[in-house]
Protein backbone atom coordinates (compact mmCIF):
# COMPACT_ATOMS: atom_id res chain seq x y z
CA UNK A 1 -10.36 51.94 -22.51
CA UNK A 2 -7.53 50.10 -21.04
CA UNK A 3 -7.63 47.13 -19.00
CA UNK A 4 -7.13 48.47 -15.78
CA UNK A 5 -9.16 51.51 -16.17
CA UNK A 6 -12.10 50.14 -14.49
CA UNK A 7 -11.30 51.04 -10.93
CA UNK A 8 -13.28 52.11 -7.92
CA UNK A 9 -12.53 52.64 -4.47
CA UNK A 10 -9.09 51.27 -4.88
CA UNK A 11 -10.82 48.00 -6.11
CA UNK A 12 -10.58 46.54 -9.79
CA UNK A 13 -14.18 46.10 -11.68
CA UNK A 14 -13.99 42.38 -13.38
CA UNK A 15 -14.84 43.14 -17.03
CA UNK A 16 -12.39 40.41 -18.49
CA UNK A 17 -15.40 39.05 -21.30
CA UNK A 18 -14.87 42.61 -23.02
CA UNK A 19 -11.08 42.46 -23.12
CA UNK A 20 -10.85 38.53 -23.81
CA UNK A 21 -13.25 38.26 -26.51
CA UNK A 22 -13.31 35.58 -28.73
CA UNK A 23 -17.08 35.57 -30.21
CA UNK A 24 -19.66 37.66 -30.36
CA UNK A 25 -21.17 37.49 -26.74
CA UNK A 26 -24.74 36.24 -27.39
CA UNK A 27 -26.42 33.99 -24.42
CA UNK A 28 -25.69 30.51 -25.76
CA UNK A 29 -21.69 31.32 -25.97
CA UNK A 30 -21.90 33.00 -22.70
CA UNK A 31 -19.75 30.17 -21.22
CA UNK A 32 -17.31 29.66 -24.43
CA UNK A 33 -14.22 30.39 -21.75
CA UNK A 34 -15.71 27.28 -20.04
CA UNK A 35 -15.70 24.73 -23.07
CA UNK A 36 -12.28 26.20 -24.50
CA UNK A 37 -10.80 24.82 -20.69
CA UNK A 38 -12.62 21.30 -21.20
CA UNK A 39 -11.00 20.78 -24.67
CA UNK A 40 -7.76 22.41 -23.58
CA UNK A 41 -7.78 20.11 -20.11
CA UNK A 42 -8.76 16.82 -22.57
CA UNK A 43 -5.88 17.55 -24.62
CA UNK A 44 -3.49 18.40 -22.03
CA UNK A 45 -4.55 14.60 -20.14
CA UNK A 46 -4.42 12.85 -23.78
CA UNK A 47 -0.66 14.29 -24.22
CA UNK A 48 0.32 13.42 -20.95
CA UNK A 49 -1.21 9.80 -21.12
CA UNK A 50 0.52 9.04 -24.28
CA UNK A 51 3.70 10.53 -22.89
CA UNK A 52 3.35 7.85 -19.84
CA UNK A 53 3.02 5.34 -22.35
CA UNK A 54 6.04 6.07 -24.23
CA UNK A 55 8.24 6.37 -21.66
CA UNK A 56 6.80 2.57 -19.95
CA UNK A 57 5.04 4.18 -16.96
CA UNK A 58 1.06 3.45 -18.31
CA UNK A 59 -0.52 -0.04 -19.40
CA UNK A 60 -2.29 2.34 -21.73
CA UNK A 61 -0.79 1.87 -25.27
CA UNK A 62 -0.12 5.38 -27.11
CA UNK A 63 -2.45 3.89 -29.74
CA UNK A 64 -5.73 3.89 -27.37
CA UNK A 65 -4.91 7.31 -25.40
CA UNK A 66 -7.90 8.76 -27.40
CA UNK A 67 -10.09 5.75 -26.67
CA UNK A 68 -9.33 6.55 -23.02
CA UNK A 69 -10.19 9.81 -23.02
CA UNK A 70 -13.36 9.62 -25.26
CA UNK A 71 -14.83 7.70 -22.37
CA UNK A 72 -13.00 10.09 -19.98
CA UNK A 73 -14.82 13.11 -21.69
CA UNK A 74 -18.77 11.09 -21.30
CA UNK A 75 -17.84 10.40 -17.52
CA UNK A 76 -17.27 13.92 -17.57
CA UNK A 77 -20.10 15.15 -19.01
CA UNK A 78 -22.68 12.86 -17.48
CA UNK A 79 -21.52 12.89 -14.28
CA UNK A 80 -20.71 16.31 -14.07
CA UNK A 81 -24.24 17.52 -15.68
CA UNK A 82 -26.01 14.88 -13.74
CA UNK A 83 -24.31 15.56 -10.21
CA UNK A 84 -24.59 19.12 -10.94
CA UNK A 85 -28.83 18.96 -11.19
CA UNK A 86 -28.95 16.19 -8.37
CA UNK A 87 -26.58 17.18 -6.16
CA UNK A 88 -27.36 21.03 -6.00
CA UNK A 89 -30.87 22.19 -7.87
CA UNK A 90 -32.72 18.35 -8.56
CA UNK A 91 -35.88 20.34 -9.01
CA UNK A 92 -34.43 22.04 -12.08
CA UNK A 93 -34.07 18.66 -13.60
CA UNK A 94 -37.58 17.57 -12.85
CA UNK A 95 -39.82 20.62 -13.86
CA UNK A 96 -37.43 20.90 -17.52
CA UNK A 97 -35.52 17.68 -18.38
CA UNK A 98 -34.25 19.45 -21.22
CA UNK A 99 -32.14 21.92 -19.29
CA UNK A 100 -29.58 18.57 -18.66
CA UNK A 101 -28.72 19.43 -22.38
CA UNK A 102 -28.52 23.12 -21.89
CA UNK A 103 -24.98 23.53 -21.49
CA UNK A 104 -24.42 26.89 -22.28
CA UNK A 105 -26.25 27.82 -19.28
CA UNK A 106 -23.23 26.31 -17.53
CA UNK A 107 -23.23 24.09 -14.65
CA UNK A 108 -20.69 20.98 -13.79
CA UNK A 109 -20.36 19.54 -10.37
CA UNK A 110 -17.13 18.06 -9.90
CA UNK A 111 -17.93 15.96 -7.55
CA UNK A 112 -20.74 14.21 -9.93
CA UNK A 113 -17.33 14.43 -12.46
CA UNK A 114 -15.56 12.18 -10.31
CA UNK A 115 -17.95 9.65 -9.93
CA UNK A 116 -18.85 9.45 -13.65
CA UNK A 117 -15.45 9.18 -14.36
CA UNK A 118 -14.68 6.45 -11.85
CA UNK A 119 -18.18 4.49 -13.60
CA UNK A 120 -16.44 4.99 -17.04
CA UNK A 121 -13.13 3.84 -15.66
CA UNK A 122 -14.65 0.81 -14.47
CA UNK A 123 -16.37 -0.14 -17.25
CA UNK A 124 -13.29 0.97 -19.73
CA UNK A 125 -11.16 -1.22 -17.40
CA UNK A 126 -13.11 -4.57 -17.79
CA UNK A 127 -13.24 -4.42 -21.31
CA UNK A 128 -9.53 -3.83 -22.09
CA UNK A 129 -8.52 -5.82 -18.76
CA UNK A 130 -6.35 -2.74 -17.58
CA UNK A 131 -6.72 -2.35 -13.29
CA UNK A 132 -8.68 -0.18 -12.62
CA UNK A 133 -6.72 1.12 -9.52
CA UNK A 134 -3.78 1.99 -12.01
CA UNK A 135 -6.35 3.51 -14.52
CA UNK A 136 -7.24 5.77 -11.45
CA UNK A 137 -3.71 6.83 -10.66
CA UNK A 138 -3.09 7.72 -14.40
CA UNK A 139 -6.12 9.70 -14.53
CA UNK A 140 -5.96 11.46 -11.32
CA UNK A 141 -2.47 12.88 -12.51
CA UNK A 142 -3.79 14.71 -15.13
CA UNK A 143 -6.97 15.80 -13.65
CA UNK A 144 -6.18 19.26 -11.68
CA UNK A 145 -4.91 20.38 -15.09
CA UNK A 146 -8.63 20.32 -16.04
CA UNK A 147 -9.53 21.73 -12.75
CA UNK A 148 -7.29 24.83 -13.17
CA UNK A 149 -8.33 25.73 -16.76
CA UNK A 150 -11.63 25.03 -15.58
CA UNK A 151 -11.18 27.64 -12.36
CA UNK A 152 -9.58 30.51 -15.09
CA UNK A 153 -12.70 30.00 -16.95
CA UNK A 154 -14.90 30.72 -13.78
CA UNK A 155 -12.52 33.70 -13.21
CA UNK A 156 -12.76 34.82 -16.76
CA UNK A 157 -17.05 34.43 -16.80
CA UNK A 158 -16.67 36.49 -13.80
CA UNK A 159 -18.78 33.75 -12.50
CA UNK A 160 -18.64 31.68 -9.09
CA UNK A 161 -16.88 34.35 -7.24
CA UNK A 162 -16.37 35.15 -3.47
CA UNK A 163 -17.11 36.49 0.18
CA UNK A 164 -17.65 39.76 0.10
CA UNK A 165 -13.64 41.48 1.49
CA UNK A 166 -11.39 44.59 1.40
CA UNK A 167 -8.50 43.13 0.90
CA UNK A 168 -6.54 44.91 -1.35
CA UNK A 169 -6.64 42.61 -4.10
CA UNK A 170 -10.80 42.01 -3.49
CA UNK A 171 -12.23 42.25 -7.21
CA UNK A 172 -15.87 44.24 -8.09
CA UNK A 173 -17.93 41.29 -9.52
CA UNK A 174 -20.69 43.27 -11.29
CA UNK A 175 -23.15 40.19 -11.67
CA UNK A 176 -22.59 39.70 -7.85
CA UNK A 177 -25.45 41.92 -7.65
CA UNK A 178 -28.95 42.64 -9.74
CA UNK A 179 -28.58 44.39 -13.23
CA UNK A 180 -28.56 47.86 -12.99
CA UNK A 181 -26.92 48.26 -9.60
CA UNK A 182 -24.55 51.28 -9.49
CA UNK A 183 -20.68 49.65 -9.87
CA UNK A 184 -20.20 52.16 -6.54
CA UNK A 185 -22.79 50.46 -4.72
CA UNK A 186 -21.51 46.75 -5.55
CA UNK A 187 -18.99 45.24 -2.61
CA UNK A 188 -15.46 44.03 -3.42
CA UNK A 189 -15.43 40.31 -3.16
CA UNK A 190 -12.58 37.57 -3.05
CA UNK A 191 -11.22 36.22 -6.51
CA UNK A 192 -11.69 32.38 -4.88
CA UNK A 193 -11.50 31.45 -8.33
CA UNK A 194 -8.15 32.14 -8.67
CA UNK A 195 -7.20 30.83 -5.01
CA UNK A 196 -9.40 27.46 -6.65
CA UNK A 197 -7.24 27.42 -9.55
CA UNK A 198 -4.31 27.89 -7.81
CA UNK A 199 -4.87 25.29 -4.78
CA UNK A 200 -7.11 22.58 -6.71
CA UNK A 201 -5.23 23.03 -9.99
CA UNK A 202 -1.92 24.14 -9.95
CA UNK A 203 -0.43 23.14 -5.91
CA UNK A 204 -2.40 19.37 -6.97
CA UNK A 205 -0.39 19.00 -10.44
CA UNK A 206 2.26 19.58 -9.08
CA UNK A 207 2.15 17.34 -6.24
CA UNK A 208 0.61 14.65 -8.56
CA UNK A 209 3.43 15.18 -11.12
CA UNK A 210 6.23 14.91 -9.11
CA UNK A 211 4.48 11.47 -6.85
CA UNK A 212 4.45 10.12 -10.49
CA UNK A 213 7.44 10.84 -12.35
CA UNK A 214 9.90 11.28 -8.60
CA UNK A 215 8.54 7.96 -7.41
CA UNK A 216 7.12 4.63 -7.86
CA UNK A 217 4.42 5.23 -6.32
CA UNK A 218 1.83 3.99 -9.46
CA UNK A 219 3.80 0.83 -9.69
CA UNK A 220 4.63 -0.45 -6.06
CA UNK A 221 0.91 0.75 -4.67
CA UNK A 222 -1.76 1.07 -7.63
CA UNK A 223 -4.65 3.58 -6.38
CA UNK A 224 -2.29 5.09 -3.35
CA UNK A 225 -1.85 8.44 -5.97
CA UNK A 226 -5.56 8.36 -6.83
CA UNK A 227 -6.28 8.54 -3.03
CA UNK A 228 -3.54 10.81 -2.59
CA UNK A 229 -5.41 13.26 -5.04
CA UNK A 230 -8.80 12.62 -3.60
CA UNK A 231 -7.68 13.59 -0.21
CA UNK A 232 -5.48 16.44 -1.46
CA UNK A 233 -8.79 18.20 -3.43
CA UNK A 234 -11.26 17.29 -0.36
CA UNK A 235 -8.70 19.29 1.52
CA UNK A 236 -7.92 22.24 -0.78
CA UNK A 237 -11.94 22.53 -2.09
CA UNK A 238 -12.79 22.93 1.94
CA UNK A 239 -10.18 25.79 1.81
CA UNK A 240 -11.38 27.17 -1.02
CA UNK A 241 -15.07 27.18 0.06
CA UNK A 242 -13.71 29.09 3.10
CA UNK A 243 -13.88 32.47 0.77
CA UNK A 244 -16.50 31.69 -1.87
CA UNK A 245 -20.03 32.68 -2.06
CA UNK A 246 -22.14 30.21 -1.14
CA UNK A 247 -24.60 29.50 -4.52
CA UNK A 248 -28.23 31.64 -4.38
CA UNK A 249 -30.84 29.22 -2.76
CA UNK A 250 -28.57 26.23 -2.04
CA UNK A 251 -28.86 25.44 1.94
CA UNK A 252 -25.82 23.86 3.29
CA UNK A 253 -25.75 20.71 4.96
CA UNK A 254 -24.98 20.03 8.49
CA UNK A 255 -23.63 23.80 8.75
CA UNK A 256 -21.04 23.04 5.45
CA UNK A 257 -20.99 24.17 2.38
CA UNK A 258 -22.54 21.62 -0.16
CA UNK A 259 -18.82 21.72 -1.80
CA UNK A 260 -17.30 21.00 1.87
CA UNK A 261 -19.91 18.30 2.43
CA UNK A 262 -19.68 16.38 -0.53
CA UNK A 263 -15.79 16.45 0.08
CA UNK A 264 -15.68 14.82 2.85
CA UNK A 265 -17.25 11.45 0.96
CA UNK A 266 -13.71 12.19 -1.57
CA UNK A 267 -11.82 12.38 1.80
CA UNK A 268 -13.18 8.93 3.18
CA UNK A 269 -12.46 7.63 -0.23
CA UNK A 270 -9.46 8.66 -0.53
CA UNK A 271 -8.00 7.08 2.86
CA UNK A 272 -9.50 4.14 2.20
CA UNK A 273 -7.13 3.87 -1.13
CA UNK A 274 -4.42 5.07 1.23
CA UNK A 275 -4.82 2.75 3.96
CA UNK A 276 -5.08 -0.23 2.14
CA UNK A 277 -2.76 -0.86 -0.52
CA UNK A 278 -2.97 -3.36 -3.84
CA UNK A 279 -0.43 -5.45 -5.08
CA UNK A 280 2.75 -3.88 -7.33
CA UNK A 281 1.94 -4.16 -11.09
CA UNK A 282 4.62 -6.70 -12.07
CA UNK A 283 4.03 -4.98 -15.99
CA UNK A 284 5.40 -2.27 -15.24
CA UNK A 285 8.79 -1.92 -15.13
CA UNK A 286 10.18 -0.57 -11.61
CA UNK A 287 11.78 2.60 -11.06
CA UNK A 288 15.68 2.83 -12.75
């Protein structure tokens, strides 16, 4: 069967598992797509740190990239494992502690990602006496990298996906609905992942990239990029929520989205960085 043979009512049936196989599908590799992004978004920050290093933009010697982003990748985890019970389903966590280790059943908040990682930061930060407003900025610049493979992986689970729409290019999500439900009877929805990977990953790397490498920016006002980023995601994950499905049995708050509200904490953040700037880091050499 080819890969766009699975159409109904002018509307493509997501079936990308099948086509973009790379084990056997078995429940516990259910979310391989997933883990491939972290390791691919790890190693796409370690190159770019070392990079920054060797070309005198990072206080981060080559040498201790990988330290860096071993305690990048626990901030990760923990955060994002932890926010995701507590911030979204803390009775989960309560009735089976376990299911924290469970990881193949998915679920990562970012939001509980960027506070681990800021907690790892800090601690990485006062042992190696680096600032941990330019660690931030570093960090940050790599980050929506992560955040887009992480979005294709969504895409690619078939997982996460949107509002129910007609636009034309509205995909047919089959586990949008109960097993067994007739592919005819199952409503075209909006790929949001894509629009997620596309706003929160690729429009933010670019951004980031260019405030890094076009400016001075990380030397003349440590932590204004970091809040740059922070205000640019809370921004472009409100957007985003605007044409995703809301998670099963998760309330919002105050009328938002829990992805909206928690945003807006990342938004007052974020200005906060902004608004009130640090010293220039006399170590690094200015722009030439």
């Amino acid at each position: 069967m080819s890969f766009f043979a699975l159409i109904i009512n002018g509307h493509w049936v997501h079936d990308l598992p099948r086509f973009v196989p790379l084990l056997p599908h078995t429940e516990q590799l259910g979310v391989r797509y997933y883990g491939l992004a972290y390791v691919l978004g790890f190693l796409g920050a370690a190159w770019l740190l070392a990079r920054y290093a060797k070309k005198g933009r990072s206080l981060v010697p080559a040498p201790e990239v990988m330290d860096l982003m071993f305690v990048i990748m626990l901030g990760v985890f923990l955060g994002g494992r932890l926010g995701s019970f507590l911030l979204y389903h803390p009775d989960s966590l309560l009735h089976d502690p376990l299911s924290f280790f469970a990881i193949w059943q998915g679920g990562m908040a970012s939001h509980g990602g960027f506070l681990g990682v800021t907690i790892a930061l800090a601690i990485y930060a006062q042992r190696r006496k680096v600032p941990l407003l330019h660690l931030g900025d570093l960090i940050v610049s790599a980050t929506p990298l992560g955040l887009f493979l992480g979005r294709i992986a969504n895409f690619i689970n078939g997982e996460l996906w949107g509002k129910i729409s007609n636009v034309r290019w509205a995909m047919i999500f089959p586990d949008s609905m109960p097993p067994g439900t007739p592919l005819e009877m199952i409503p075209p929805r909006h790929p949001s992942q894509l629009y997620e990977a596309g706003l929160e990953g690729l429009l933010l790397l670019a951004y980031c990239q260019w405030r890094f490498w076009g400016t001075d920016v990380v030397r003349e006002k440590p932590g204004r990029l970091s809040g740059e980023f922070l205000v640019g995601y809370a921004l472009v994950r409100a957007v985003g929520e605007v044409f995703r499905e809301p998670d099963f049995g998760i309330s919002p708050i105050l009328g938002l989205s829990r992805g909206t509200f928690y945003s807006i904490f990342l938004l007052i953040a974020g200005l906060a960085l902004i608004l009130f700037p640090r010293r220039a880091l006399e170590k690094l050499p200015a722009k030439s």
